[in-house]
Protein backbone atom coordinates (compact mmCIF):
# COMPACT_ATOMS: atom_id res chain seq x y z
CA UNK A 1 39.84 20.62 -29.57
CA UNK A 2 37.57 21.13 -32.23
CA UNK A 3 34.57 23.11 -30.18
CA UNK A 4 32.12 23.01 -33.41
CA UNK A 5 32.13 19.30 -33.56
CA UNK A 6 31.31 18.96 -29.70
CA UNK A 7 28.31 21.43 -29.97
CA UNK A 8 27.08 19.57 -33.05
CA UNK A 9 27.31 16.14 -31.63
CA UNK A 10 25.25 17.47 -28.38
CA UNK A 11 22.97 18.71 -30.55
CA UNK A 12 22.62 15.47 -32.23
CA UNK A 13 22.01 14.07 -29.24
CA UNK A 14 19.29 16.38 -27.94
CA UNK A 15 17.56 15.68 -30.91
CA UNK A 16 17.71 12.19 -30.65
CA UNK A 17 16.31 12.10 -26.97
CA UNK A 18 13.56 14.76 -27.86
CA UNK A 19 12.52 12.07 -30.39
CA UNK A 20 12.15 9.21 -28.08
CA UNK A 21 8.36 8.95 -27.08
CA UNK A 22 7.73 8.78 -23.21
CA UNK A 23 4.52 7.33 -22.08
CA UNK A 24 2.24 9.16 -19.80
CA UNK A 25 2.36 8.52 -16.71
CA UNK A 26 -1.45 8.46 -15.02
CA UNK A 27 -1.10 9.45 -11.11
CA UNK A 28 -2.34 7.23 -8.59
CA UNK A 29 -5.53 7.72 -7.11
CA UNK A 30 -5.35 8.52 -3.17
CA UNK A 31 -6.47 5.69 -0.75
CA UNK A 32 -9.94 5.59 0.23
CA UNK A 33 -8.17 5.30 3.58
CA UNK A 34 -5.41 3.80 5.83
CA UNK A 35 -6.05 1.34 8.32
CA UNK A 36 -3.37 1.53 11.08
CA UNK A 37 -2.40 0.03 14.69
CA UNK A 38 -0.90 -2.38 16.37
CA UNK A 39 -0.78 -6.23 15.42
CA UNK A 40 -0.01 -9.56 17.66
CA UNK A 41 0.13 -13.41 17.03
CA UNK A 42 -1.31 -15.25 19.85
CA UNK A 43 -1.19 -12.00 21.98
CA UNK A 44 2.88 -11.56 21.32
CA UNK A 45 4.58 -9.20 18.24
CA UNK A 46 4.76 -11.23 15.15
CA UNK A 47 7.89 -11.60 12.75
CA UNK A 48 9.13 -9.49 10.24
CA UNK A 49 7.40 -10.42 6.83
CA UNK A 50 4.55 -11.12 8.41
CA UNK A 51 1.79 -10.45 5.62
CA UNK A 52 -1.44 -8.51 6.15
CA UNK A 53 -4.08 -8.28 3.53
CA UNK A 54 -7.43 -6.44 4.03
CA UNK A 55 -10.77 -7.11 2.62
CA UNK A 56 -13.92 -5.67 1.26
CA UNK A 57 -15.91 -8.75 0.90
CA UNK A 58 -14.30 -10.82 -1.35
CA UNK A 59 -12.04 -7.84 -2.43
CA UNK A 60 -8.54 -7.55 -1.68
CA UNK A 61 -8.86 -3.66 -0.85
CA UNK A 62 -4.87 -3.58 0.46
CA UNK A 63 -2.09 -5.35 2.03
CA UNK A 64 1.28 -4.70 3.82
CA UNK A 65 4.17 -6.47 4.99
CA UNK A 66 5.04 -6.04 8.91
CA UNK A 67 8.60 -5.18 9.58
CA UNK A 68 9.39 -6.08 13.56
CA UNK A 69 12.19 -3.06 13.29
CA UNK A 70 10.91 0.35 12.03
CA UNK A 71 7.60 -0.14 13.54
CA UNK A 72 7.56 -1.78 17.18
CA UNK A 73 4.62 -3.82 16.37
CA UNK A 74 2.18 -1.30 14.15
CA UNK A 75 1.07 -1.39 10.80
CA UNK A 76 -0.66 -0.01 8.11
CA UNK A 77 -3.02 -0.69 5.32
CA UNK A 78 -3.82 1.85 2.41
CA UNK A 79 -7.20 0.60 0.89
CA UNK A 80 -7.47 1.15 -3.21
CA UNK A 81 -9.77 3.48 -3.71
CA UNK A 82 -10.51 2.32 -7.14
CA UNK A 83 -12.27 -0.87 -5.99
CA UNK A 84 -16.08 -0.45 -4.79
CA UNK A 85 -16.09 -2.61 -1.96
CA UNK A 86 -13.06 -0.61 -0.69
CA UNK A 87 -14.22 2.53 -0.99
CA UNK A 88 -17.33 3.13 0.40
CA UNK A 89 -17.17 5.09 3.67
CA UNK A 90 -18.34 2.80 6.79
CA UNK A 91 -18.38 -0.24 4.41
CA UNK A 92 -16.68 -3.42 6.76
CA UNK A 93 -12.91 -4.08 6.30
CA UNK A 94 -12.09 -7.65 7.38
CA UNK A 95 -8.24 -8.49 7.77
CA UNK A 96 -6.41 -11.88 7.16
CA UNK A 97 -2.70 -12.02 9.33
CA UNK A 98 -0.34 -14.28 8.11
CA UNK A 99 -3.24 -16.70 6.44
CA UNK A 100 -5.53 -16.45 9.76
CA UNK A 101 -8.38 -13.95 10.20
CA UNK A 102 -7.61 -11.25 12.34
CA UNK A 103 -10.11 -11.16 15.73
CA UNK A 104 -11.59 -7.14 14.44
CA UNK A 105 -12.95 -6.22 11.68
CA UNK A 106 -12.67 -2.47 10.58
CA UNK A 107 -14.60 -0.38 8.56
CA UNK A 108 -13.51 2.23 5.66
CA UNK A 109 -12.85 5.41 6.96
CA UNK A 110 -15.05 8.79 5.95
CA UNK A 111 -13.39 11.26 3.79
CA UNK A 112 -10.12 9.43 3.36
CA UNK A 113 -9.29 9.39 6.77
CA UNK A 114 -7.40 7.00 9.11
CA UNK A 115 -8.80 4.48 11.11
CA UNK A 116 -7.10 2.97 14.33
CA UNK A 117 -7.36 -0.96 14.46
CA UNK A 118 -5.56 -2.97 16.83
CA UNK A 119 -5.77 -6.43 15.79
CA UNK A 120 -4.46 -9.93 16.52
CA UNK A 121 -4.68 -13.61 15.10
CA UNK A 122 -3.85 -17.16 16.13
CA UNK A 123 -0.26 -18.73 14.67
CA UNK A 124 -2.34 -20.95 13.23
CA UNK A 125 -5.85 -21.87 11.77
């Protein structure tokens, strides 16, 4: 085994890697908050998949997907604190279940805080 030729063609290598350019990465910006609690259809626990988007306004702020199994019937919303309407503490956080509106409206929680908000919706609207 020919030990120079190894260490050479490692080298080669690490040079070769070195020389790839990696993009920078910009962290994401905490949530201006989470919106959390328990959700029902018609008064019973929905489905898995069933979708929940919040908004600020006219401004999708966040949205999550239920699953039935991992969470007995809570969920939770992170909103993006990027977005005005969805970040100003107090501001009013309306929620849409599954295409229906949701019967409570939230509001954006101070200091990037959690807010409990039980909600539920009709199966259909």
């Amino acid at each position: 085994m020919n030990w120079n030729r190894i260490a050479g063609a490692l080298a080669g290598v690490a040079v070769a890697v070195a020389a790839v350019p990696v993009a920078a990465q910009v962290p994401k910006a905490p949530p201006a908050g989470r919106i959390y609690g328990y959700i029902f259809i018609d008064g019973a626990l929905p489905e898995s998949d069933t979708q929940i988007l919040a908004y600020g306004g006219n401004t999708l702020c966040g949205q999550s997907t239920y699953d039935q199994s991992p969470f007995g019937g809570r969920y939770f919303v992170d909103l993006d604190s990027g977005l005005p309407d969805c970040n100003q503490a107090g501001a009013p956080v309306t929620f849409v279940i599954n295409g229906c509106a949701a019967d409570t409206t939230g509001t954006v929680p101070a200091f990037n805080g959690a807010q409990r908000l039980d909600m539920n919706a009709p199966s259909s609207c």
